[in-house]
C-alpha atoms as a PDB file:
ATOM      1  CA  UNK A   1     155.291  88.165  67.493  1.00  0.00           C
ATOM      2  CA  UNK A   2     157.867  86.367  69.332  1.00  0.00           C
ATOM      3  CA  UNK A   3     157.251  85.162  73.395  1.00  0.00           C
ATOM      4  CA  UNK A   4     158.669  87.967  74.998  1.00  0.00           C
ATOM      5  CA  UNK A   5     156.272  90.358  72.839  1.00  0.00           C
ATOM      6  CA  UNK A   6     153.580  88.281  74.242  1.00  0.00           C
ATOM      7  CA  UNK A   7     154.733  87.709  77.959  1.00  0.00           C
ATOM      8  CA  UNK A   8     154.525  91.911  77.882  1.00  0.00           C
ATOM      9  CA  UNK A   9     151.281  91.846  76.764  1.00  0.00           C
ATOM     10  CA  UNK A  10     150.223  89.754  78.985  1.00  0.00           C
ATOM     11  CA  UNK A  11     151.924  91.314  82.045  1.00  0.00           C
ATOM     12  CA  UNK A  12     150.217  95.276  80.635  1.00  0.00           C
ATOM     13  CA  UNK A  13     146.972  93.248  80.114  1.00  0.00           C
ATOM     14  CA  UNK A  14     147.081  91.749  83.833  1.00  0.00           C
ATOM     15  CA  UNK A  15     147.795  95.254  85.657  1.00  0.00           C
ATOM     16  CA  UNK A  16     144.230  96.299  83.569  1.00  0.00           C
ATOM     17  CA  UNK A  17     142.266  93.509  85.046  1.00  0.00           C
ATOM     18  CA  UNK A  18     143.199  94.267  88.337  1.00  0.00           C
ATOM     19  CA  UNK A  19     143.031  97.848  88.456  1.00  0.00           C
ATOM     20  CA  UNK A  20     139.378  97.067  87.077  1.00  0.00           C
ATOM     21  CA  UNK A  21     138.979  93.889  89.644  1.00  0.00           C
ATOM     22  CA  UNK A  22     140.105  97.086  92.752  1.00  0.00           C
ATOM     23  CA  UNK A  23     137.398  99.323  91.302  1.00  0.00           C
ATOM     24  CA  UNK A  24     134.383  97.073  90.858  1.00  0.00           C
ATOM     25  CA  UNK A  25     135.598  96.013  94.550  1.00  0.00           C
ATOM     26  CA  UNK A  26     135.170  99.328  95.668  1.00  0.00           C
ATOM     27  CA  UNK A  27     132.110 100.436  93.630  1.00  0.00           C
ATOM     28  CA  UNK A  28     130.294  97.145  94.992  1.00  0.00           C
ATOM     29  CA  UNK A  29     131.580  96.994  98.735  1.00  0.00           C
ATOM     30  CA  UNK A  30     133.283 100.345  99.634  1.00  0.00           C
ATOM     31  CA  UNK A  31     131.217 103.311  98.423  1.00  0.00           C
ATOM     32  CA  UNK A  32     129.021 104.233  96.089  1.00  0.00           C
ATOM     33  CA  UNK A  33     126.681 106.922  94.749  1.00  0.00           C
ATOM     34  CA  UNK A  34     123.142 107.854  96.027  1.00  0.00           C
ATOM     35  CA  UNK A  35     120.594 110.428  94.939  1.00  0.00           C
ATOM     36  CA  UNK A  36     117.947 112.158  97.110  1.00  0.00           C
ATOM     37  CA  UNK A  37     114.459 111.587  95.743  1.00  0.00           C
ATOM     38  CA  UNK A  38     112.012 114.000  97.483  1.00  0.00           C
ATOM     39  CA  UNK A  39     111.363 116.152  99.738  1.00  0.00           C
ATOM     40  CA  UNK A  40     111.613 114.091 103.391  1.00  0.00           C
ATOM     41  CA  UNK A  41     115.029 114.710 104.098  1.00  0.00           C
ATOM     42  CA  UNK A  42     114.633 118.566 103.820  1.00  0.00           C
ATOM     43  CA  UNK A  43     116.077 120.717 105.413  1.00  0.00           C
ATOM     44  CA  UNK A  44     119.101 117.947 105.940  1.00  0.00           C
ATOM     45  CA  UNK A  45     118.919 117.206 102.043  1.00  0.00           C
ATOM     46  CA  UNK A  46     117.327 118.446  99.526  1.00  0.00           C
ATOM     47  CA  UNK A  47     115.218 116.914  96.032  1.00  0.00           C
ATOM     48  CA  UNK A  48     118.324 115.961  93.846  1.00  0.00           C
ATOM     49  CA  UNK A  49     121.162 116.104  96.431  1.00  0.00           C
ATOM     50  CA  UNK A  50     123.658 113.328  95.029  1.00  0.00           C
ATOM     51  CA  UNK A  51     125.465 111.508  98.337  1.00  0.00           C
ATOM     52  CA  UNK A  52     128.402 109.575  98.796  1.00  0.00           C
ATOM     53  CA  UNK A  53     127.585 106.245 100.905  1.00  0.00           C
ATOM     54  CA  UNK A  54     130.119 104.193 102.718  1.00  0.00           C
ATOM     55  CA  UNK A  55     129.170 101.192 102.428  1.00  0.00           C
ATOM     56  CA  UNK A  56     131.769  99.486 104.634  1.00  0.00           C
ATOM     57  CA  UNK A  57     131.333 100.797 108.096  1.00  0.00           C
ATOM     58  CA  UNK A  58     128.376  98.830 108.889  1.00  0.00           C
ATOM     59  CA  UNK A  59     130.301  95.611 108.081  1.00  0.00           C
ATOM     60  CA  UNK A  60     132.577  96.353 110.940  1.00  0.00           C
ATOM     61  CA  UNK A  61     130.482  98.589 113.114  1.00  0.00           C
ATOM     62  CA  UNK A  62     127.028  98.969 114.666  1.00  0.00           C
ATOM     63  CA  UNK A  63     124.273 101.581 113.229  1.00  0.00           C
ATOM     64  CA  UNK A  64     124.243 104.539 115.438  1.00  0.00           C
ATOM     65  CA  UNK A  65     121.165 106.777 116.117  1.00  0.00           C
ATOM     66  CA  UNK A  66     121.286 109.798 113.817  1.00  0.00           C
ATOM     67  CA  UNK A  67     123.006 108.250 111.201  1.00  0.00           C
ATOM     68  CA  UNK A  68     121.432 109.360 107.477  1.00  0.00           C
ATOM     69  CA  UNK A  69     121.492 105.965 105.817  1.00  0.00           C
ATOM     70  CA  UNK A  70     120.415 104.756 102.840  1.00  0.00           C
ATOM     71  CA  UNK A  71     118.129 101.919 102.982  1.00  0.00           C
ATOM     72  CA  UNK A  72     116.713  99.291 100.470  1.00  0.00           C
ATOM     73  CA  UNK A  73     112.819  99.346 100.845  1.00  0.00           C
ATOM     74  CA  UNK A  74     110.226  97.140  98.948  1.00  0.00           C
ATOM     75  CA  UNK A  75     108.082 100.622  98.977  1.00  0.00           C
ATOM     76  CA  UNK A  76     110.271 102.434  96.572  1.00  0.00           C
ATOM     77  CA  UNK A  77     113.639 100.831  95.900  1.00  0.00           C
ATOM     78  CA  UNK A  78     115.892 103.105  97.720  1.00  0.00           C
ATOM     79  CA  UNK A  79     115.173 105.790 100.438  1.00  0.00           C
ATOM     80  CA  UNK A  80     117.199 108.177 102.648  1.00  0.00           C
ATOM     81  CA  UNK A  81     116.531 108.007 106.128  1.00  0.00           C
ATOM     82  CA  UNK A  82     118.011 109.035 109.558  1.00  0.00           C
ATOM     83  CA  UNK A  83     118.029 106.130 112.132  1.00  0.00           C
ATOM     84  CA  UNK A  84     115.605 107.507 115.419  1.00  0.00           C
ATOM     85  CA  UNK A  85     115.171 103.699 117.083  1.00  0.00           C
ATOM     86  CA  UNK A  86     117.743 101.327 118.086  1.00  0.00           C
ATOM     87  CA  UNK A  87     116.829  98.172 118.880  1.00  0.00           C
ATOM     88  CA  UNK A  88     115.363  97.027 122.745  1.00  0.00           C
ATOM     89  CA  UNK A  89     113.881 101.157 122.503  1.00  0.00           C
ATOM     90  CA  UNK A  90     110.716 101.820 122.638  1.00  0.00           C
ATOM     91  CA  UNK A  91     109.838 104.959 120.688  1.00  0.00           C
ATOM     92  CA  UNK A  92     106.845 107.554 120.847  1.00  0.00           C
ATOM     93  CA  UNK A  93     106.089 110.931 119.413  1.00  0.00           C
ATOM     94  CA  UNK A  94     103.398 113.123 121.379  1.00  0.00           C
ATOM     95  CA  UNK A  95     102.861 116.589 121.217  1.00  0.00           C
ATOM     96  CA  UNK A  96     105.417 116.651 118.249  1.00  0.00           C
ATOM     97  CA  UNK A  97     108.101 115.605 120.555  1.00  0.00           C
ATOM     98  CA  UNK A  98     110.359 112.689 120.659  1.00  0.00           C
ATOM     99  CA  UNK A  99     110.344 109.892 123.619  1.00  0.00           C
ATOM    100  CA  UNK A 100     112.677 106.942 124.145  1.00  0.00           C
ATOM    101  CA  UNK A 101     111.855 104.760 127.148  1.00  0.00           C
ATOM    102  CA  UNK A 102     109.856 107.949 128.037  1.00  0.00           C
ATOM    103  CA  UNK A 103     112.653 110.249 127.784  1.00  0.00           C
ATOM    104  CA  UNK A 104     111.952 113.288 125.689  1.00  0.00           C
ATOM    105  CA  UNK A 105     114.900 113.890 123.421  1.00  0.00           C
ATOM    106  CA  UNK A 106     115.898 116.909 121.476  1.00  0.00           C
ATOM    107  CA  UNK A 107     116.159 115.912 117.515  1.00  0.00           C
ATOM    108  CA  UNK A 108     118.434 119.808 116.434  1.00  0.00           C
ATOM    109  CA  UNK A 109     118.628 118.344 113.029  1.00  0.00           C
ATOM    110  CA  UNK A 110     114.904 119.383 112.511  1.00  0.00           C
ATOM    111  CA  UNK A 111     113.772 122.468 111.068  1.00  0.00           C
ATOM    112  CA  UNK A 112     111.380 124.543 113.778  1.00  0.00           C
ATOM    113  CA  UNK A 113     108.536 124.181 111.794  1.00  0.00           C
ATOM    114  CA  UNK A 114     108.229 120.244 111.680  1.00  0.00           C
ATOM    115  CA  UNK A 115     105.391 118.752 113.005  1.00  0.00           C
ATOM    116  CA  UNK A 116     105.366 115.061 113.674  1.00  0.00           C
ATOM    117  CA  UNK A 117     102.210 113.153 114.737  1.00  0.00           C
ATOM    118  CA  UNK A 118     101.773 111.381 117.129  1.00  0.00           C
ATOM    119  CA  UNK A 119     103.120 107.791 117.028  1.00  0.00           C
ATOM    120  CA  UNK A 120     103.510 104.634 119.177  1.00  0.00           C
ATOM    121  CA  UNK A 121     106.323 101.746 118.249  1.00  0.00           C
ATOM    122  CA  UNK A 122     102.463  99.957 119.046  1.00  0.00           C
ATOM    123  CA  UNK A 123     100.991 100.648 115.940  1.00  0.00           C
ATOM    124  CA  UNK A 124     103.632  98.463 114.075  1.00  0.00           C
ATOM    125  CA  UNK A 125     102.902  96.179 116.521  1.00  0.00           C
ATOM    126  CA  UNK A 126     106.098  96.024 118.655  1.00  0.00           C
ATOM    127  CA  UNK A 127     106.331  96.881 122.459  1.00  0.00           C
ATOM    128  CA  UNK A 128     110.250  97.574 121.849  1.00  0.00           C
ATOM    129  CA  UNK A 129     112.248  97.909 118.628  1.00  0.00           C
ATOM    130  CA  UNK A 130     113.397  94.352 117.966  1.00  0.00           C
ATOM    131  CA  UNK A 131     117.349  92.708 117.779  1.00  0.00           C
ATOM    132  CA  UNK A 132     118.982  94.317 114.496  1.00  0.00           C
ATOM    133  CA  UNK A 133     115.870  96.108 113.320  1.00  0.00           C
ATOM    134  CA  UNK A 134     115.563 100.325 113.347  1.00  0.00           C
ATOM    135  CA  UNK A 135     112.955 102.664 113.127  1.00  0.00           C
ATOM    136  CA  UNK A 136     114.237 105.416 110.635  1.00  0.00           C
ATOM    137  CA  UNK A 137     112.245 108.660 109.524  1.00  0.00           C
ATOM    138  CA  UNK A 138     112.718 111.479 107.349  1.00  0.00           C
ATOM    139  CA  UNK A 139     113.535 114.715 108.597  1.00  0.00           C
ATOM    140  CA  UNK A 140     110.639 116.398 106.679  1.00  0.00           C
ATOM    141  CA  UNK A 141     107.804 114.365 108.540  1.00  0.00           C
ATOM    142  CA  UNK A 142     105.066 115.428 106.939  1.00  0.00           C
ATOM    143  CA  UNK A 143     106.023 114.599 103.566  1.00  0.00           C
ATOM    144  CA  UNK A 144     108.376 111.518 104.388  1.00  0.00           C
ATOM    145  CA  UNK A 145     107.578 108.149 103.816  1.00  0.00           C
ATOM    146  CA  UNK A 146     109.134 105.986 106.766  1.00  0.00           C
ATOM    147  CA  UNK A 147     109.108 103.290 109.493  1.00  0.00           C
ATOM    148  CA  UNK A 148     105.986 105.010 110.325  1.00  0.00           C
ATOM    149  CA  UNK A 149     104.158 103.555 107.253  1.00  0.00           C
ATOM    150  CA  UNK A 150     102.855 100.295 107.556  1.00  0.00           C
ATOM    151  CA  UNK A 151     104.653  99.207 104.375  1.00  0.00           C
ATOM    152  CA  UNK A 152     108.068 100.134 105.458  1.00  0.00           C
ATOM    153  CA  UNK A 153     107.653  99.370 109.263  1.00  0.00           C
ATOM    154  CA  UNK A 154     110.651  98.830 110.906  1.00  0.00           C
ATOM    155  CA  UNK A 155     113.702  97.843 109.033  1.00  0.00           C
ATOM    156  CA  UNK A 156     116.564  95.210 109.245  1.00  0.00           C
ATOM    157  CA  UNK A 157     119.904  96.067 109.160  1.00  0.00           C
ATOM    158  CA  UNK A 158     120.530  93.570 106.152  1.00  0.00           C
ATOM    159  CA  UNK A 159     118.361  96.589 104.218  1.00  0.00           C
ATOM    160  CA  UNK A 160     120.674  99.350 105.225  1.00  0.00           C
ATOM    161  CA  UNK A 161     122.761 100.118 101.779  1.00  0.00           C
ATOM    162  CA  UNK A 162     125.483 102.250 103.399  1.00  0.00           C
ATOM    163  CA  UNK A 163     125.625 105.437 105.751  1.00  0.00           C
ATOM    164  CA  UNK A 164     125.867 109.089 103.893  1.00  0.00           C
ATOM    165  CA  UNK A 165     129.297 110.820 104.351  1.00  0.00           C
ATOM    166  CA  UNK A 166     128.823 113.622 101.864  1.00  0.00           C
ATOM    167  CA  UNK A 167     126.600 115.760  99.626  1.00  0.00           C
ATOM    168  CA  UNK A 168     128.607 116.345  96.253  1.00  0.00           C
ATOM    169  CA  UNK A 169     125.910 117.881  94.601  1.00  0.00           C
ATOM    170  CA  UNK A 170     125.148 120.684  93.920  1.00  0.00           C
ATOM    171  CA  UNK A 171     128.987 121.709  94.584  1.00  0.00           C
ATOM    172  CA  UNK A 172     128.084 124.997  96.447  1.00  0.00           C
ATOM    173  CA  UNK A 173     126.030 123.041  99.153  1.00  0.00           C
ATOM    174  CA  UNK A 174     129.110 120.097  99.095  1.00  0.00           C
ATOM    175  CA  UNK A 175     129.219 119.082 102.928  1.00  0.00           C
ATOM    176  CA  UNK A 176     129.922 116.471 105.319  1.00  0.00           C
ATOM    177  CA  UNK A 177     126.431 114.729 106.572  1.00  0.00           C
ATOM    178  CA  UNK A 178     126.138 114.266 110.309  1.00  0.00           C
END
């Protein structure tokens, strides 16, 4: 082997690293892979829906209400949620309807059997939805576990893993997430 046999090798063995260095980058920081477990997301998602997260636009933007995130949560590692409470909100459900600040609001993304109990941001112990915390719940609320329970509460926007973009699978129900 002489030196220019091993400068090449080098040089292929360098464009390797980084190509491997761009996709860790992106696996770790960009997007990544997510699977539905359960039923609380239904009729949004369904029990084994795999997601695409992007798991950069909450590094340069703020959470928006209705976003489907997924969120880290001491409960059960990882759960899918849509975001209901922004912070300085104060949230209640009565009569299986939706109030911010006591303004009822229209969640279309529900199926028109849900039924939601009734629930006060007051039971968590909050008057209003603190700075950089949410209130998320599944779409399914009767089988969802969510900021409702004790145990997940509110959560911080440190937890949030990334928002959904896509279903990829199954392939026939591929589709955008809004």
């Amino acid at each position: 082997m002489d030196w220019l046999d091993i400068k090449e090798f080098f040089k292929d063995t360098f464009k390797y690293i980084i190509f491997i260095v761009v996709i860790l980058f992106i696996a770790i920081y960009v997007v990544g892979l997510q699977q539905v477990v359960g039923p609380s997301m239904s009729p949004t998602l369904e029990n084994g829906d795999v997601l695409i997260l992007d798991k950069a636009t909450y590094r340069f933007f703020d959470v928006k209400k209705g976003d489907v995130i997924a969120l880290y949560s001491s409960k059960s590692k990882y759960l899918i949620k849509r975001v209901v409470g922004m912070p300085g909100e104060y949230i209640e459900f009565k009569n299986n309807q939706l109030y911010v600040n006591n303004i009822l609001v229209e969640e279309e993304y529900l199926s028109d059997v849900a039924i939601t109990n009734d629930f006060s941001l007051r039971e968590l112990g909050y008057e209003i939805i603190p700075e950089d915390m949410y209130l998320v719940l599944g779409d399914n609320r009767q089988d969802s576990s969510d900021s409702r329970d004790s145990e997940i509460g509110l959560i911080k926007k440190s937890d949030i893993l990334g928002k959904v973009r896509f279903r990829i699978w199954p392939l026939n129900k591929f589709k955008v997430v809004k």
